[in-house]
Protein backbone atom coordinates (compact mmCIF):
# COMPACT_ATOMS: atom_id res chain seq x y z
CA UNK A 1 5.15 0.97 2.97
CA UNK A 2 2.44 3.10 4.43
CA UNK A 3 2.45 5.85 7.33
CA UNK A 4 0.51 5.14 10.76
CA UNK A 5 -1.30 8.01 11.68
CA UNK A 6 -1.70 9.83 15.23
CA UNK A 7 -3.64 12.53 17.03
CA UNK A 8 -1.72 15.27 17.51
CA UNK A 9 -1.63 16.11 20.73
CA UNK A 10 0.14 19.91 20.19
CA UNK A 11 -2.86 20.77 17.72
CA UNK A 12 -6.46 19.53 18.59
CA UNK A 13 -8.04 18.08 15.27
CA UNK A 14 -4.84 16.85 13.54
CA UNK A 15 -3.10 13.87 12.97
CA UNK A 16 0.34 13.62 12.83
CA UNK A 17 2.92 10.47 11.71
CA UNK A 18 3.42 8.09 13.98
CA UNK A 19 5.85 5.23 12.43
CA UNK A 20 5.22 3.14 9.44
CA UNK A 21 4.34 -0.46 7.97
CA UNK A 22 4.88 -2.60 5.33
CA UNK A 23 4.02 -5.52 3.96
CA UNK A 24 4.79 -7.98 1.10
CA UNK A 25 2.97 -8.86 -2.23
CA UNK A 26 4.32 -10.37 -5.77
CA UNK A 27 3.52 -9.90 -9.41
CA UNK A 28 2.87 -13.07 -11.85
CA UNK A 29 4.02 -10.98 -14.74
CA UNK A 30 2.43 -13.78 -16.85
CA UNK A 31 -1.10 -13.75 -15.88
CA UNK A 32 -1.05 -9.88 -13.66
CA UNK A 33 -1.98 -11.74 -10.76
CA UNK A 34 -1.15 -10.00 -7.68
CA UNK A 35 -0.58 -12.20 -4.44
CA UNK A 36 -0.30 -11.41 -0.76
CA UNK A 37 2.51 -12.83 0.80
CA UNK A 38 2.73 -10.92 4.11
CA UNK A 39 -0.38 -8.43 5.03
CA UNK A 40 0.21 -4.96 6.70
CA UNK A 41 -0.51 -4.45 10.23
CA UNK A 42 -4.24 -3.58 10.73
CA UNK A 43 -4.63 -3.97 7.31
CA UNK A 44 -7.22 -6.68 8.43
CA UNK A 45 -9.50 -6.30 5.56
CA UNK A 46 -6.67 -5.68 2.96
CA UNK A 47 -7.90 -2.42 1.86
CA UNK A 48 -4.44 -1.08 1.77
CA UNK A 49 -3.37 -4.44 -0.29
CA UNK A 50 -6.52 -4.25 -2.79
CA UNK A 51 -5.41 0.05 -3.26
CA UNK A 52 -2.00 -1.32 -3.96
CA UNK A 53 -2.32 -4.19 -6.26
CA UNK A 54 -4.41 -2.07 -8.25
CA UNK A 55 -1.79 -0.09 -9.14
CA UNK A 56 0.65 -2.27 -9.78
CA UNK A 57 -1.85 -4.24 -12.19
CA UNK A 58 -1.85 -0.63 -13.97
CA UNK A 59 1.92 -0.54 -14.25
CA UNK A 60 1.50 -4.47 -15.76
CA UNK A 61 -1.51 -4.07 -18.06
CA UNK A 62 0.95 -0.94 -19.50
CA UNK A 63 3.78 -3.34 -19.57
CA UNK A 64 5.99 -0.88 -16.92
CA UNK A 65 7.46 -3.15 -14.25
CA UNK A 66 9.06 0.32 -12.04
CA UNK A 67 11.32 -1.24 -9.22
CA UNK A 68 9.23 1.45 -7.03
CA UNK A 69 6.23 3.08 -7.41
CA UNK A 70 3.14 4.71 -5.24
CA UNK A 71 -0.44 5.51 -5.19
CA UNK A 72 -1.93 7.51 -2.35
CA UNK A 73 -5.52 7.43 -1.04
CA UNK A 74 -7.42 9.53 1.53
């Protein structure tokens, strides 16, 4: 799950949250191979996807398997 980001109107030069999105990926615990099952929307050149399955191949390669977990970019 990711926020969507805004312009805030009340304060010129800030965003502010909008809403948010998801979208659906699996782990082949046997191989670390992550797959995309349902993309993000906008996340047209999976940027978001690629950010995200690198962490979760962290969490494999250290043989963690969290039931949640996050990584945050900017």
């Amino acid at each position: 799950m990711a926020d969507i980001w805004e312009p805030n109107p009340e304060i010129k030069g800030r965003s502010r949250i909008a809403g948010q999105a998801e979208g659906l990926m699996r782990l082949i615990k046997a191989t670390g191979e992550v797959l995309l099952d349902q993309p993000m929307p906008d996340d047209t050149n999976e940027r978001r996807f690629n950010s995200a399955a690198r962490k979760i191949k962290q969490h494999w390669a250290n043989r963690e398997y969290p039931e949640k977990t996050m990584f945050a970019c900017g």
